[in-house]
Protein backbone atom coordinates (compact mmCIF):
# COMPACT_ATOMS: atom_id res chain seq x y z
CA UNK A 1 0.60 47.22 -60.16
CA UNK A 2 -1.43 44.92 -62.32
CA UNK A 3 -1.23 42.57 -59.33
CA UNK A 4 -3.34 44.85 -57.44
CA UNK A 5 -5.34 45.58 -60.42
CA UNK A 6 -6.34 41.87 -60.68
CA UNK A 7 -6.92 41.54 -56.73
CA UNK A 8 -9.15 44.72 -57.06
CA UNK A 9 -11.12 42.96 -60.04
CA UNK A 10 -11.72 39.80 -58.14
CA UNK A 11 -12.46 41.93 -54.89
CA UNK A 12 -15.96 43.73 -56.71
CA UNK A 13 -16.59 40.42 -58.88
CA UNK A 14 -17.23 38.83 -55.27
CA UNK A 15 -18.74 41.43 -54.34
CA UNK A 16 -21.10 42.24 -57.22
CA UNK A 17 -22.33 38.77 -57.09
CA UNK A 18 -24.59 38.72 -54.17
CA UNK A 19 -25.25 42.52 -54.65
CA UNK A 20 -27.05 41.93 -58.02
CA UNK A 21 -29.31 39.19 -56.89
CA UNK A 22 -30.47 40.81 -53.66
CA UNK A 23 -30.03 44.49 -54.31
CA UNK A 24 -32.77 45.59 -56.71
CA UNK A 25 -32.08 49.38 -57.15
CA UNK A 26 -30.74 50.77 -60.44
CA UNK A 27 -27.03 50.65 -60.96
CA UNK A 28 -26.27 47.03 -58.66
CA UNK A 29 -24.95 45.64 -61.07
CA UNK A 30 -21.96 47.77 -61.60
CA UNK A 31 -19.53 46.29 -59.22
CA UNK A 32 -19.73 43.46 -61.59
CA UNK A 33 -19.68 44.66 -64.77
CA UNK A 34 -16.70 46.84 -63.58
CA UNK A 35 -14.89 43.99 -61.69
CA UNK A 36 -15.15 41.57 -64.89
CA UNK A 37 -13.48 44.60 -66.87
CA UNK A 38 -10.92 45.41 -64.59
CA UNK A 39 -10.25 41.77 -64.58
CA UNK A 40 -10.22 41.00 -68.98
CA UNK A 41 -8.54 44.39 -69.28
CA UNK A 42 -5.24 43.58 -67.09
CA UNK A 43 -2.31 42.58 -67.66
CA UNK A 44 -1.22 38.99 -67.66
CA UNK A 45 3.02 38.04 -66.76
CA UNK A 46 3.49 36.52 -69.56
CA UNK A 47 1.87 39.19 -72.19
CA UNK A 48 3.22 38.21 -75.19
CA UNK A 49 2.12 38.34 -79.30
CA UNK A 50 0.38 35.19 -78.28
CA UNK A 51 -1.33 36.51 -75.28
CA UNK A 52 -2.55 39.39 -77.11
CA UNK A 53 -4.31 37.43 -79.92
CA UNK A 54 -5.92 35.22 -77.62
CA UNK A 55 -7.27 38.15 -75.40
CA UNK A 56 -8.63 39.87 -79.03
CA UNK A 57 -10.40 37.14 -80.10
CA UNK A 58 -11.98 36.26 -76.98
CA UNK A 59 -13.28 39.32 -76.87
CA UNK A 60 -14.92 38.58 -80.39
CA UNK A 61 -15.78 34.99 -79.93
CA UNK A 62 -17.41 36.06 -76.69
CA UNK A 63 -19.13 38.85 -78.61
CA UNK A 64 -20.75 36.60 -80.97
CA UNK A 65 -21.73 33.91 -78.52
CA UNK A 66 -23.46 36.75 -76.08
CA UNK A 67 -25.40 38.08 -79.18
CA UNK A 68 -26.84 34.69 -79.75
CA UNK A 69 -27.58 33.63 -76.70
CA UNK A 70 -29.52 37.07 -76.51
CA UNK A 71 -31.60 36.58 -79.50
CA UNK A 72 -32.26 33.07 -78.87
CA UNK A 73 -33.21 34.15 -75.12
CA UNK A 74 -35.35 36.82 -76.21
CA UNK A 75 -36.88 34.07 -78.85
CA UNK A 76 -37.50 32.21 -76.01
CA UNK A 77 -39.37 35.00 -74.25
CA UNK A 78 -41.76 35.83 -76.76
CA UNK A 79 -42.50 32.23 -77.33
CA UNK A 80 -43.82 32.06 -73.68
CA UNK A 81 -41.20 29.45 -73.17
CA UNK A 82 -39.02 31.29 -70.60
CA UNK A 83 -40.19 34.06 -68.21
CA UNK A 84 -36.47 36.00 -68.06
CA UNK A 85 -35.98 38.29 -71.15
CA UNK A 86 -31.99 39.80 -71.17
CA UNK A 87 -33.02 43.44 -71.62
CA UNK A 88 -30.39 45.17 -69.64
CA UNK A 89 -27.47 46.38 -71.60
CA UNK A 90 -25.43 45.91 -68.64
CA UNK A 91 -26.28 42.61 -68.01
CA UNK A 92 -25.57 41.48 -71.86
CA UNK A 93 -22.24 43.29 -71.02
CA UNK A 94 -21.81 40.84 -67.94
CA UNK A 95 -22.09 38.12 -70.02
CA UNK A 96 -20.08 38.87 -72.62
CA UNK A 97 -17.02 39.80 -70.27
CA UNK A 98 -17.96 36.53 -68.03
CA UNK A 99 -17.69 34.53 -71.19
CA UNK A 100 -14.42 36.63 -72.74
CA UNK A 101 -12.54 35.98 -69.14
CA UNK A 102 -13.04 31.96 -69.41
CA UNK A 103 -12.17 31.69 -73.07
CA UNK A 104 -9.37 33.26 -72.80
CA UNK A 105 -7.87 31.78 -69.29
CA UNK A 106 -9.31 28.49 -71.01
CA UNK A 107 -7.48 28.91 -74.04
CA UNK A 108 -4.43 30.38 -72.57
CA UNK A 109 -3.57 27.83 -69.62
CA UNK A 110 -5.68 24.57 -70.95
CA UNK A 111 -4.64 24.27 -73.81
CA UNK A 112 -1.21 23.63 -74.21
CA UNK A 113 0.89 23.59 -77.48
């Protein structure tokens, strides 16, 4: 089951990709946002005490690092420095699954004890 789970997850993060840069209605997005949850949310093999911690503070770290780059983007904005302003709570949410997903794969397969 989480085997299909994870296939499902990849199936709307490929396609939520192209739909949010050439759809522009309200809600394109969403095959995204709910593909990268699907995706952080599922189960690994291996889900261990281990596994666990590292999924939980991904999630934080990721947290953290979207917040920033949000405030310094929106910085950015107002100093007439960049033209894109991250306004969309969806979209912050993007990034801070985006970023949770390769912390955690990074830090659970990279880096090896």
């Amino acid at each position: 089951m989480n085997t299909i789970a994870k296939y499902f997850g990849f199936l709307l993060i490929i396609a939520g990709i192209p739909t949010l840069f050439l759809d522009s209605s309200i809600g394109a997005e969403l095959p995204l946002l709910a593909g990268l949850f699907i995706l952080f949310i599922t189960r690994e093999k291996r889900e261990d005490e281990r596994a666990v911690m590292l999924k939980t503070s991904s999630a934080y770290i990721s947290l953290v690092v979207g917040y920033a780059l949000k405030l310094i983007s929106s910085n950015l904005y107002e100093h007439q420095i960049i033209s894109v302003q991250l306004t969309d709570i969806n979209h912050f949410l993007i990034l801070v699954f985006a970023l949770a997903i390769m912390i955690f794969y990074s830090r659970m397969y990279l880096i090896v004890k």
